[in-house]
PDB file of N, CA and C in Angstrom:
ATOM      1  N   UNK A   1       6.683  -4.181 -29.477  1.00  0.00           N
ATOM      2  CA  UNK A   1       7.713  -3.630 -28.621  1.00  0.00           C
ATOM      3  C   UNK A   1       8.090  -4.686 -27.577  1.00  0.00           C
ATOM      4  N   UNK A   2       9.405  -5.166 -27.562  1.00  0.00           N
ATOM      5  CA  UNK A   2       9.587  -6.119 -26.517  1.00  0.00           C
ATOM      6  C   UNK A   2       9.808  -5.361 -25.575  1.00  0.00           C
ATOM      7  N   UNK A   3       9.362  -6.296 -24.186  1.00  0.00           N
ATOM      8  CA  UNK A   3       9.305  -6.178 -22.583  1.00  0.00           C
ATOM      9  C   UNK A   3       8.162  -5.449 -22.032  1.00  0.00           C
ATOM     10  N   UNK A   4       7.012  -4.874 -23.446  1.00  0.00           N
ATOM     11  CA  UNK A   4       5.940  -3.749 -23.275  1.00  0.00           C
ATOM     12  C   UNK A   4       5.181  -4.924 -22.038  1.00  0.00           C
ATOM     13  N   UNK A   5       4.456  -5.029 -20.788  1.00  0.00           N
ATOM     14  CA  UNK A   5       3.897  -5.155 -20.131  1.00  0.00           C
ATOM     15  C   UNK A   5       2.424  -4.122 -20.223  1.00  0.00           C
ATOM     16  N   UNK A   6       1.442  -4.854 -19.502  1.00  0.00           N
ATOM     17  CA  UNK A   6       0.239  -3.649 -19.467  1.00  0.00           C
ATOM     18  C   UNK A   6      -1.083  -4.404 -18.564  1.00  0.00           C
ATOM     19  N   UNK A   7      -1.825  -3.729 -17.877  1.00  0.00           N
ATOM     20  CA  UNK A   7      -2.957  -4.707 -17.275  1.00  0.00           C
ATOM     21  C   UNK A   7      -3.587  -3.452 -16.858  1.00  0.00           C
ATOM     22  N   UNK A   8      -4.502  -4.001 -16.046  1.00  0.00           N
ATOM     23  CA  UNK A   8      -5.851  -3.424 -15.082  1.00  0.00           C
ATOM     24  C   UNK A   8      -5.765  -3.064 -13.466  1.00  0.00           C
ATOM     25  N   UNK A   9      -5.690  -2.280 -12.718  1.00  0.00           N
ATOM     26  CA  UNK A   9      -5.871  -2.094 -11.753  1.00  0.00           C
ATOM     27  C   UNK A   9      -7.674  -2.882 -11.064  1.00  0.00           C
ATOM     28  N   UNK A  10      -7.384  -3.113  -9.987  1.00  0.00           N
ATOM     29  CA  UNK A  10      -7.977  -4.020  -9.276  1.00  0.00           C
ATOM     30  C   UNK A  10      -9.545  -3.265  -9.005  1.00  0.00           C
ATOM     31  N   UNK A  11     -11.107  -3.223  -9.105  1.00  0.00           N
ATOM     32  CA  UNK A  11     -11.843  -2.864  -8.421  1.00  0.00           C
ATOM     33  C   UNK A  11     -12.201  -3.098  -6.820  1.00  0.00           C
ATOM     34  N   UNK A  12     -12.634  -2.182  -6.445  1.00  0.00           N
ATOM     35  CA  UNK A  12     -12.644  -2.028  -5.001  1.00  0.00           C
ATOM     36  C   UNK A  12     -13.230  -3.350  -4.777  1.00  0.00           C
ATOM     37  N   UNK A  13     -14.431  -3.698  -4.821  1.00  0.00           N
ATOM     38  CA  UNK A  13     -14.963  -5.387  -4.721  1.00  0.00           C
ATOM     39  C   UNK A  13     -13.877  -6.467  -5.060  1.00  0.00           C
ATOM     40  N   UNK A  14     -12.816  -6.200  -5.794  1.00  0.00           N
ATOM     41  CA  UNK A  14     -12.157  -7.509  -5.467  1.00  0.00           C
ATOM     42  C   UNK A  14     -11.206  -7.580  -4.303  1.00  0.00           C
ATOM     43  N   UNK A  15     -11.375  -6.865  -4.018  1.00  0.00           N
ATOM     44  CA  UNK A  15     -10.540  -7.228  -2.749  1.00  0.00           C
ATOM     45  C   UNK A  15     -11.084  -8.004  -1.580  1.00  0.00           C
ATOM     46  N   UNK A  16      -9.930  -8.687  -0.592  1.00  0.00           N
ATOM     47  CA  UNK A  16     -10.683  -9.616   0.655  1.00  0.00           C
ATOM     48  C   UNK A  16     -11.692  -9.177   1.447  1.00  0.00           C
ATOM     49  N   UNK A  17     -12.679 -10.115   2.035  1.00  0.00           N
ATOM     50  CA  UNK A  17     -13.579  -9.250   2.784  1.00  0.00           C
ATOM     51  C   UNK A  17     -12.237  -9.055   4.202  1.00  0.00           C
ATOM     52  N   UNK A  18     -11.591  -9.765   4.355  1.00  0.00           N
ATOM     53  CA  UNK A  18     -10.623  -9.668   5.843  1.00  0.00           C
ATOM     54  C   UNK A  18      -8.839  -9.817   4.827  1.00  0.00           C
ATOM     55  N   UNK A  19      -8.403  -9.042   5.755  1.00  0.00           N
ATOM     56  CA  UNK A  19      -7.099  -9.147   5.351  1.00  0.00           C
ATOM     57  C   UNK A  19      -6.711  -8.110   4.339  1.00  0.00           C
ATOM     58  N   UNK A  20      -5.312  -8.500   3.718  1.00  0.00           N
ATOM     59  CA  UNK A  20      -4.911  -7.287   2.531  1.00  0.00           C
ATOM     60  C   UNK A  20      -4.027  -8.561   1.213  1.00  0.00           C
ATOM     61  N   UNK A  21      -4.235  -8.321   0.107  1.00  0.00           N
ATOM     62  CA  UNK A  21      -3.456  -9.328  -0.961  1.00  0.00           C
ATOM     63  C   UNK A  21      -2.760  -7.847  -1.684  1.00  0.00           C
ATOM     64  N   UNK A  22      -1.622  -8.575  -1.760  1.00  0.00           N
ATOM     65  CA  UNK A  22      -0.832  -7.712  -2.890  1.00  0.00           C
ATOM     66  C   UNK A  22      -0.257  -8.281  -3.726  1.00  0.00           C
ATOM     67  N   UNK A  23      -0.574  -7.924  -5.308  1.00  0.00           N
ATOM     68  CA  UNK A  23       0.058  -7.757  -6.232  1.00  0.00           C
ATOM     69  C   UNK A  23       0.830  -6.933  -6.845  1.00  0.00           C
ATOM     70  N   UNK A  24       2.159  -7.779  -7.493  1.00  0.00           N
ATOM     71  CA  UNK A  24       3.018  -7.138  -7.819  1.00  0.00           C
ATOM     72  C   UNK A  24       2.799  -6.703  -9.124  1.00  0.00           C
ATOM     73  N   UNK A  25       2.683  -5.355  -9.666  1.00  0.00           N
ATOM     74  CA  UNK A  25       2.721  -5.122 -10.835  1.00  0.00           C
ATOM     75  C   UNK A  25       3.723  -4.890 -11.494  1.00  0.00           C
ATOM     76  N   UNK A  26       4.770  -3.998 -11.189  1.00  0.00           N
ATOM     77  CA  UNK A  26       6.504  -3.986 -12.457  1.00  0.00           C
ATOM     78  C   UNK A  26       7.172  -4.114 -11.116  1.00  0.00           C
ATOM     79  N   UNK A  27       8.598  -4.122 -12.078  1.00  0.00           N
ATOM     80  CA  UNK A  27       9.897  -4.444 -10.920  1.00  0.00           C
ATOM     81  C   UNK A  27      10.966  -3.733 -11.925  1.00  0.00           C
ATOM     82  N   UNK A  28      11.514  -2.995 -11.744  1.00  0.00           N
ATOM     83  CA  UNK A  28      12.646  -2.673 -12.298  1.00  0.00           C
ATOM     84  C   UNK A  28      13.394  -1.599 -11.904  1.00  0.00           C
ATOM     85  N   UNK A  29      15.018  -1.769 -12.042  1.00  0.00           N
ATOM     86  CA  UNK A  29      16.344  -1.266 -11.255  1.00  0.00           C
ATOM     87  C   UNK A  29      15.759  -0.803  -9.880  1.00  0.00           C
ATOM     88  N   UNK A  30      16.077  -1.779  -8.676  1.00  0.00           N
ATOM     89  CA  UNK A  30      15.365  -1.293  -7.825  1.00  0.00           C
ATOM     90  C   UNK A  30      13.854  -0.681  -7.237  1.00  0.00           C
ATOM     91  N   UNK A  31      13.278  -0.993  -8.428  1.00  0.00           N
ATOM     92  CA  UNK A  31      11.755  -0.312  -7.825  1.00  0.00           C
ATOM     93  C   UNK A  31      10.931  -1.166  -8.232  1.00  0.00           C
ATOM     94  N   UNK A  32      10.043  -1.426  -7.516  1.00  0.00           N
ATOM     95  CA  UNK A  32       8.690  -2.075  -6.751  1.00  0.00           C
ATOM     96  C   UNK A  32       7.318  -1.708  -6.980  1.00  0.00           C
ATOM     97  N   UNK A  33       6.682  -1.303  -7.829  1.00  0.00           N
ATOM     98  CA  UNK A  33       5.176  -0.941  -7.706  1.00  0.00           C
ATOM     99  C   UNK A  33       4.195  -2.125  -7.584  1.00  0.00           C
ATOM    100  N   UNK A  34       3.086  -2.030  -6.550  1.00  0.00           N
ATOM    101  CA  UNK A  34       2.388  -3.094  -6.161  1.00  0.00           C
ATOM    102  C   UNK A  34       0.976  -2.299  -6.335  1.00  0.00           C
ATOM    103  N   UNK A  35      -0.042  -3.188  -6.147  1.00  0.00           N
ATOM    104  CA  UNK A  35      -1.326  -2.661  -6.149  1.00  0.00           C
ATOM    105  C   UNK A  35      -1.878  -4.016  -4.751  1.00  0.00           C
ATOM    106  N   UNK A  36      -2.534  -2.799  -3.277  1.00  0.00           N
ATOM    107  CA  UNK A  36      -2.529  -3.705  -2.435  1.00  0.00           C
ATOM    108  C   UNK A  36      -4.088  -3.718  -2.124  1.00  0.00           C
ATOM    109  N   UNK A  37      -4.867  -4.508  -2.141  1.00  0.00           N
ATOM    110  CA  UNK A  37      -6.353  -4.630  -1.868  1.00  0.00           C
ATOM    111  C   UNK A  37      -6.816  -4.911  -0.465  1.00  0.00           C
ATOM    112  N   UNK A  38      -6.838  -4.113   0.031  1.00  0.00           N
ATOM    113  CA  UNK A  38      -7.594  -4.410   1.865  1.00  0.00           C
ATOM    114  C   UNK A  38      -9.327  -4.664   2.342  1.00  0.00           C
ATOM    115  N   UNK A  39      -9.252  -5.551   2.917  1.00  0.00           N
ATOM    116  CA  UNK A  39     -10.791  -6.005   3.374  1.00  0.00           C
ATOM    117  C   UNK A  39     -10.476  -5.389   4.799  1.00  0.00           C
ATOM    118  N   UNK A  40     -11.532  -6.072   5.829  1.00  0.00           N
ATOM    119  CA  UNK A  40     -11.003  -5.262   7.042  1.00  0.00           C
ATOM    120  C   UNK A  40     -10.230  -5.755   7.910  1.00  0.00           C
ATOM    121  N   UNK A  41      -9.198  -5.144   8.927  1.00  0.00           N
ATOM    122  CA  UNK A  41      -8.141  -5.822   9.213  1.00  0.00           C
ATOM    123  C   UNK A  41      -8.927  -6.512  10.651  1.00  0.00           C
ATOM    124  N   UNK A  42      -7.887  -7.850  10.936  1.00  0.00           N
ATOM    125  CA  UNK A  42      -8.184  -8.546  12.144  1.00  0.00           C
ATOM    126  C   UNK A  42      -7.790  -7.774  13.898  1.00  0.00           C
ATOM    127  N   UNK A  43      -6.997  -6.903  13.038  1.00  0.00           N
ATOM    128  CA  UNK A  43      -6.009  -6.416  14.142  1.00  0.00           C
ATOM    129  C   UNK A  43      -5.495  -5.520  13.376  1.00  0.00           C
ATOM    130  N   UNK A  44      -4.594  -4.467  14.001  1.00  0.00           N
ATOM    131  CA  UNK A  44      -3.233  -3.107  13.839  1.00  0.00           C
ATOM    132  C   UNK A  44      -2.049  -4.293  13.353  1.00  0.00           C
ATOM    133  N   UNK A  45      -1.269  -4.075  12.156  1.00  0.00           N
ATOM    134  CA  UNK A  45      -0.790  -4.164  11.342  1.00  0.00           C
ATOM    135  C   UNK A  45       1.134  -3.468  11.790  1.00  0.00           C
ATOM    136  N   UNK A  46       1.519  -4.049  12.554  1.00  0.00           N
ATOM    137  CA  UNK A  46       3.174  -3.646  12.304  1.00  0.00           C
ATOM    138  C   UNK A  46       3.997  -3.511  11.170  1.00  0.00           C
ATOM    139  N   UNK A  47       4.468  -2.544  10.418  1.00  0.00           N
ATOM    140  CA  UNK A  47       5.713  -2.717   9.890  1.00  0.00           C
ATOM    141  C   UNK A  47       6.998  -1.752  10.149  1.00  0.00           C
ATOM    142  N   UNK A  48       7.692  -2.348   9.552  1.00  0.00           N
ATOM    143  CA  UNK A  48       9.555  -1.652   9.561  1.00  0.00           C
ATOM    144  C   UNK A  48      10.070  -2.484   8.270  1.00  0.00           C
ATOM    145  N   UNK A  49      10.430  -1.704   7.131  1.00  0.00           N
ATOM    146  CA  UNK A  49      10.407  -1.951   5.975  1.00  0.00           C
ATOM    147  C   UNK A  49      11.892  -1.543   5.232  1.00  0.00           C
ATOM    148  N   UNK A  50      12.229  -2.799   4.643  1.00  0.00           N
ATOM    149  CA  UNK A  50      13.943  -2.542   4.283  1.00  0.00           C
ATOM    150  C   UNK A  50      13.604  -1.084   3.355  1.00  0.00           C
ATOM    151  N   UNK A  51      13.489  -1.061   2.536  1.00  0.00           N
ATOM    152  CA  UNK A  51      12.960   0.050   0.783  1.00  0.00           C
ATOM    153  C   UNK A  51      12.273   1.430   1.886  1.00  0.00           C
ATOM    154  N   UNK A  52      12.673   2.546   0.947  1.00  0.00           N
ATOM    155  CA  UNK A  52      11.969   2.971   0.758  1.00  0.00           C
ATOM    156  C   UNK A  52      10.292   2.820  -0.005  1.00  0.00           C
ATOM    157  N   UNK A  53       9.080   3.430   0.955  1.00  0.00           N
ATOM    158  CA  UNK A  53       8.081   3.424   0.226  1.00  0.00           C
ATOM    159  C   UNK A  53       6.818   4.613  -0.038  1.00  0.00           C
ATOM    160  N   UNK A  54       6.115   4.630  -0.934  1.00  0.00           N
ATOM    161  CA  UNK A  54       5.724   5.819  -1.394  1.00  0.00           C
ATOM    162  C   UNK A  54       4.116   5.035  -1.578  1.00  0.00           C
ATOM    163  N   UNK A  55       3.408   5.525  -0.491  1.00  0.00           N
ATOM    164  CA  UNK A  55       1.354   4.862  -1.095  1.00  0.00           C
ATOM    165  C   UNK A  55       0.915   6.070  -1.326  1.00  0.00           C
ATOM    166  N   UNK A  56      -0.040   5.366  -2.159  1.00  0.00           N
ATOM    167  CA  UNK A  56      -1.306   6.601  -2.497  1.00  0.00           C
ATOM    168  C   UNK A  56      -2.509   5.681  -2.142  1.00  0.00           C
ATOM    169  N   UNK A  57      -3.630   5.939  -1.313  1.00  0.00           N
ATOM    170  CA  UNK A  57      -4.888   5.790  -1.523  1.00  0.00           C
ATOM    171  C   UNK A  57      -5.487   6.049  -2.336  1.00  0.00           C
ATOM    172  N   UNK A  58      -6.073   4.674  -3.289  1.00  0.00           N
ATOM    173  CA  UNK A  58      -6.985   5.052  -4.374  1.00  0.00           C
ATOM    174  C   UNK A  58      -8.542   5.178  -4.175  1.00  0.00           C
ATOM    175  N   UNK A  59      -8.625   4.184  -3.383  1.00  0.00           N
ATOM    176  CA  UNK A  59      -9.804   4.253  -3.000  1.00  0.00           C
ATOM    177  C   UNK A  59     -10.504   3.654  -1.465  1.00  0.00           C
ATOM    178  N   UNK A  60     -11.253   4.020  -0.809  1.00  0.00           N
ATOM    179  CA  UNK A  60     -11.827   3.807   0.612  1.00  0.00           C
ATOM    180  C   UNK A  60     -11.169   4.629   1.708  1.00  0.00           C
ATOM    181  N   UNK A  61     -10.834   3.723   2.663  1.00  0.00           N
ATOM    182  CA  UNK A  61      -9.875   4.757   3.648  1.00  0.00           C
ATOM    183  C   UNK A  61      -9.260   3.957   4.322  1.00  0.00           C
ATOM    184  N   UNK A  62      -8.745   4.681   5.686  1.00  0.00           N
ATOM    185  CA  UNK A  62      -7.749   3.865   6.577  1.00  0.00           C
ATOM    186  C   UNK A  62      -7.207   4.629   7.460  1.00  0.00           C
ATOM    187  N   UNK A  63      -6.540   4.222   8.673  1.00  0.00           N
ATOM    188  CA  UNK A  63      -5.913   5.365   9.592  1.00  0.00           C
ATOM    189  C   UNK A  63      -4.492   4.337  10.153  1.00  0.00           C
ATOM    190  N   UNK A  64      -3.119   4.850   9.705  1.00  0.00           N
ATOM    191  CA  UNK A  64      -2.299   4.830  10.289  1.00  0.00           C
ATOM    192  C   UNK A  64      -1.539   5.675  11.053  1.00  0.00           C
ATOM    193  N   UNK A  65      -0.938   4.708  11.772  1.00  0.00           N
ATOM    194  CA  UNK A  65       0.498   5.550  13.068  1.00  0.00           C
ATOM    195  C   UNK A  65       1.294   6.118  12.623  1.00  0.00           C
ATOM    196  N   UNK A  66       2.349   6.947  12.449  1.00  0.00           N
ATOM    197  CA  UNK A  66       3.418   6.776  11.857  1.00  0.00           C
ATOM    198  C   UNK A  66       4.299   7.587  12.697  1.00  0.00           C
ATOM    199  N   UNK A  67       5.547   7.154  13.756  1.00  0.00           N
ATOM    200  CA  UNK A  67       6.186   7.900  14.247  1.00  0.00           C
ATOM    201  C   UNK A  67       5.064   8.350  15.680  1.00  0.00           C
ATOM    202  N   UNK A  68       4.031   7.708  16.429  1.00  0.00           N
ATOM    203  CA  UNK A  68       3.036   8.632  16.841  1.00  0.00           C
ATOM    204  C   UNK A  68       2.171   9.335  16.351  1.00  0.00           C
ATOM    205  N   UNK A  69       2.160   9.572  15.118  1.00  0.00           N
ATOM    206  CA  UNK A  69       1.256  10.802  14.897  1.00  0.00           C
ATOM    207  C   UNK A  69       0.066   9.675  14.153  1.00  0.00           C
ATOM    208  N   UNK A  70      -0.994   9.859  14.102  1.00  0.00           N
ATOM    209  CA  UNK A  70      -2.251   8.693  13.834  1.00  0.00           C
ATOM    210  C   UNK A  70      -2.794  10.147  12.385  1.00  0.00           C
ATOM    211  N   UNK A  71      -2.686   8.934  11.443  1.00  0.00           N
ATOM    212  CA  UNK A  71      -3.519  10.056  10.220  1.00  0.00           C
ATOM    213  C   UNK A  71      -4.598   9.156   9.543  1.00  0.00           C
ATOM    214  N   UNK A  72      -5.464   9.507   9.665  1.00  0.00           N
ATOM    215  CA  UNK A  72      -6.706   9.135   8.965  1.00  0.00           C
ATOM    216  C   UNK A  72      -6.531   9.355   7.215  1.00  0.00           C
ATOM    217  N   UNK A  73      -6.582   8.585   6.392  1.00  0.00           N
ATOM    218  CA  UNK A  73      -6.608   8.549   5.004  1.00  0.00           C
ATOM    219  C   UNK A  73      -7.625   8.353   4.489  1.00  0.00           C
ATOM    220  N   UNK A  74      -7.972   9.328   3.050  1.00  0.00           N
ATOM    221  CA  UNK A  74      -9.004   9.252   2.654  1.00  0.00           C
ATOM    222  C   UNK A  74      -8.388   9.086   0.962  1.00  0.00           C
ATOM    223  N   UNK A  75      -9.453   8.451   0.262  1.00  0.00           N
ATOM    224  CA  UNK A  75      -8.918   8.676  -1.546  1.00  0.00           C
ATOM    225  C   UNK A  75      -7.691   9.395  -2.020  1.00  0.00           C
ATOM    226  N   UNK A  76      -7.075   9.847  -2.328  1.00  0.00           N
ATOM    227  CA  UNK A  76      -6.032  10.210  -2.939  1.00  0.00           C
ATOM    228  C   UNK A  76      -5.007  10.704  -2.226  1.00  0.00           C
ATOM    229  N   UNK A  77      -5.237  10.703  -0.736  1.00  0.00           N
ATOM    230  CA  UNK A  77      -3.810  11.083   0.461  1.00  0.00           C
ATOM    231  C   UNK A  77      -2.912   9.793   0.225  1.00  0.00           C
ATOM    232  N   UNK A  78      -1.688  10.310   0.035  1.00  0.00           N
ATOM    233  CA  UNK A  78      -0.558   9.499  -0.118  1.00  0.00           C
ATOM    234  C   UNK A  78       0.574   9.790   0.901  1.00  0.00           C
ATOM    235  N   UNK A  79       1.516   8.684   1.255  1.00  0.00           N
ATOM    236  CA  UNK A  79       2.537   8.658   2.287  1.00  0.00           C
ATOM    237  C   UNK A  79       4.205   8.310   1.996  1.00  0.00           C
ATOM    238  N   UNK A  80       5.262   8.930   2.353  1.00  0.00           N
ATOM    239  CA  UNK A  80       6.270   8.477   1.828  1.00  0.00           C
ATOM    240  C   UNK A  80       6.906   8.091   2.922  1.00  0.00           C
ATOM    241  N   UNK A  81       7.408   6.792   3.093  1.00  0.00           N
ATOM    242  CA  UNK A  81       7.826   5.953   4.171  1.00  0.00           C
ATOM    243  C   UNK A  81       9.449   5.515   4.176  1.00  0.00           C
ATOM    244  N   UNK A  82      10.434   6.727   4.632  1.00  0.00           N
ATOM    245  CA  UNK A  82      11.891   6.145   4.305  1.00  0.00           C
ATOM    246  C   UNK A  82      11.772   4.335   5.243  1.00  0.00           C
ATOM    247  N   UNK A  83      13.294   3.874   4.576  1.00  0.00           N
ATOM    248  CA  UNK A  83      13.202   2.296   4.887  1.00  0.00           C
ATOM    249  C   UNK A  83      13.592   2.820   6.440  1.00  0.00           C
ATOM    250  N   UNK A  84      12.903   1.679   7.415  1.00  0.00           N
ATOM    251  CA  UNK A  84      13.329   1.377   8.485  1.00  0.00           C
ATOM    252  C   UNK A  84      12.767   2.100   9.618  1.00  0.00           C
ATOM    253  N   UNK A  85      11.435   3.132   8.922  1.00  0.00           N
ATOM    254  CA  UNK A  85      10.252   3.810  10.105  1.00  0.00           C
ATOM    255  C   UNK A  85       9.317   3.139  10.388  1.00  0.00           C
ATOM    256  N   UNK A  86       9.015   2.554  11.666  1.00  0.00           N
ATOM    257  CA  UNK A  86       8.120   1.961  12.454  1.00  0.00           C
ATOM    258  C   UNK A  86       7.230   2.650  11.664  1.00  0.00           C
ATOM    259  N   UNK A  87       5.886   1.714  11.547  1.00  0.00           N
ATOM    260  CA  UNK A  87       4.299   2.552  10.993  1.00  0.00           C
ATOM    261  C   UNK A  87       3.467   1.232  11.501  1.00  0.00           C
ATOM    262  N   UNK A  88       2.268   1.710  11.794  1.00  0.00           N
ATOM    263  CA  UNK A  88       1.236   0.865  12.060  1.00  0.00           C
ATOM    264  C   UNK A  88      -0.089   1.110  11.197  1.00  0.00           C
ATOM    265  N   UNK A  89      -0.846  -0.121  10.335  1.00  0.00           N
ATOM    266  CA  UNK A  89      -1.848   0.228   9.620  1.00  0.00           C
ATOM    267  C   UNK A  89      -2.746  -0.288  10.756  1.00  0.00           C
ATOM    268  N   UNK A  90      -3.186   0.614  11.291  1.00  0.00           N
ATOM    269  CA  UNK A  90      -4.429   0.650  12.258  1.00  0.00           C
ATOM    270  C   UNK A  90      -5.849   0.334  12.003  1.00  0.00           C
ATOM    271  N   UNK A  91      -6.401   0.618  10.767  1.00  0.00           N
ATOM    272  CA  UNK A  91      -7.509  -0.136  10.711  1.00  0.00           C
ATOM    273  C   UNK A  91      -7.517   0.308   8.543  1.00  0.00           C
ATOM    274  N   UNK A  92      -8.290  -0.879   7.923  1.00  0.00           N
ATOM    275  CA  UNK A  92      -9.226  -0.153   6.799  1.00  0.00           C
ATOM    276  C   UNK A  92     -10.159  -0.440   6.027  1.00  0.00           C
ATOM    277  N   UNK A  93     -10.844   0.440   5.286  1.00  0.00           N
ATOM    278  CA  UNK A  93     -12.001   0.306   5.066  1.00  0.00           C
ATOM    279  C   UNK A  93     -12.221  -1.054   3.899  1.00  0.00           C
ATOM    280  N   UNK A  94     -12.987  -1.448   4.331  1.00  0.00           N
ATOM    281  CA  UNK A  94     -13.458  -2.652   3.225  1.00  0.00           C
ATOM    282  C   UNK A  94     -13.565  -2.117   1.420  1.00  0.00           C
ATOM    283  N   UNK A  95     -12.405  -2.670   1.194  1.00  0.00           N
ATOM    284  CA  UNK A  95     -12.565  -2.295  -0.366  1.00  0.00           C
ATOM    285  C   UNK A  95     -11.387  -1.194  -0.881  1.00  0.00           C
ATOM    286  N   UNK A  96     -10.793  -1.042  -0.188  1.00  0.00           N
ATOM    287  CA  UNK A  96      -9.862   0.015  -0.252  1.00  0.00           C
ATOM    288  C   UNK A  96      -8.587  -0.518  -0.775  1.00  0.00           C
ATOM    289  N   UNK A  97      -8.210   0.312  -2.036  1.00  0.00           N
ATOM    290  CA  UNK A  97      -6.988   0.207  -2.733  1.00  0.00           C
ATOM    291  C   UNK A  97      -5.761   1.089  -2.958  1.00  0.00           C
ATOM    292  N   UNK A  98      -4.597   0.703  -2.567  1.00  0.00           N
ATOM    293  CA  UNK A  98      -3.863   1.281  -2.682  1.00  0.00           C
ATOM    294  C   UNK A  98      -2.578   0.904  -3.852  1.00  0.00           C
ATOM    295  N   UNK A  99      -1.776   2.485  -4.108  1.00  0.00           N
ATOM    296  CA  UNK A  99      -0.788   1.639  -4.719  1.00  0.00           C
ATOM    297  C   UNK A  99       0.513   1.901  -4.146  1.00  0.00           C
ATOM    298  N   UNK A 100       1.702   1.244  -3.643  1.00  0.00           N
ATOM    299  CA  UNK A 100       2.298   1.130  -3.685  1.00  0.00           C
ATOM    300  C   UNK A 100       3.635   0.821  -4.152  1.00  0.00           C
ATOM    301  N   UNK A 101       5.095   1.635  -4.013  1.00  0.00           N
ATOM    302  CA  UNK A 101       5.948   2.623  -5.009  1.00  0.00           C
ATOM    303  C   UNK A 101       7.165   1.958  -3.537  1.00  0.00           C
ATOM    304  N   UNK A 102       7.888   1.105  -4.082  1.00  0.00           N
ATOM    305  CA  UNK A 102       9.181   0.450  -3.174  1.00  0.00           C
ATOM    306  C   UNK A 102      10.316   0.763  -3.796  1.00  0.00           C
ATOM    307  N   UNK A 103      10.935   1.738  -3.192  1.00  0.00           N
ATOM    308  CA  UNK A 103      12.879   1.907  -3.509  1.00  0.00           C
ATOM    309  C   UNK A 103      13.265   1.275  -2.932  1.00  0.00           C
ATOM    310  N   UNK A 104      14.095   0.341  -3.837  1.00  0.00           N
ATOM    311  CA  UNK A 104      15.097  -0.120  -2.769  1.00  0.00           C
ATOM    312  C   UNK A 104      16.623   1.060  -2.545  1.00  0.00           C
ATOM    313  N   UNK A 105      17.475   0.388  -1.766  1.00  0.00           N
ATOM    314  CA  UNK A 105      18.851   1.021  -1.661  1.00  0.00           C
ATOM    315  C   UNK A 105      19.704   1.614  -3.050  1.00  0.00           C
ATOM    316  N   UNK A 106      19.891   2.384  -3.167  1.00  0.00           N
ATOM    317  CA  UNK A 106      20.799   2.630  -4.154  1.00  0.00           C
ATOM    318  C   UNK A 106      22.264   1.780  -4.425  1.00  0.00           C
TER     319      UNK A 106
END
């Protein structure tokens, strides 16, 4: 089948002991799925993001801002982030994977 793509999602151990790496896994008409691996952060994490975006926690945890409101994430809590809402990733747990789901503009 041409264009068939296929791989592995990341184990919690590969990820950084500090920081976050993301890989891009597909791209197509506008959409973005990534798989992002977090060690622990140095610091709270700013963004404001052109796309729409959609995470799920796969695994560990984490607590972001969003709008003020501070939510603690655990395994399978997921977030949908229209483009252009302030969010802060406030802290996360060593080993923790997420995936990430980017719309762009129509």
């Amino acid at each position: 089948m041409a264009g068939l793509v296929h791989g592995r999602l990341a184990a919690s151990d590969d990820a950084p002991a500090r920081g976050e790496e993301v890989r891009r896994l597909a791209a197509a008409r506008g959409v973005v799925v990534e798989e992002i691996l977090s060690g622990r952060l140095e610091a709270p994490v700013d963004y404001v993001q052109d796309e729409d975006e959609w995470v799920v926690l796969l695994a560990g945890g984490a607590t972001l801002t969003v709008g003020g409101e501070t939510m603690t994430l655990a395994a399978g809590d997921w977030v949908y982030l229209p483009s252009g809402l302030a969010h802060t990733l406030v802290r996360t747990e060593p080993g923790s994977r997420w995936l990430a789901v980017r719309i762009g503009p129509d």
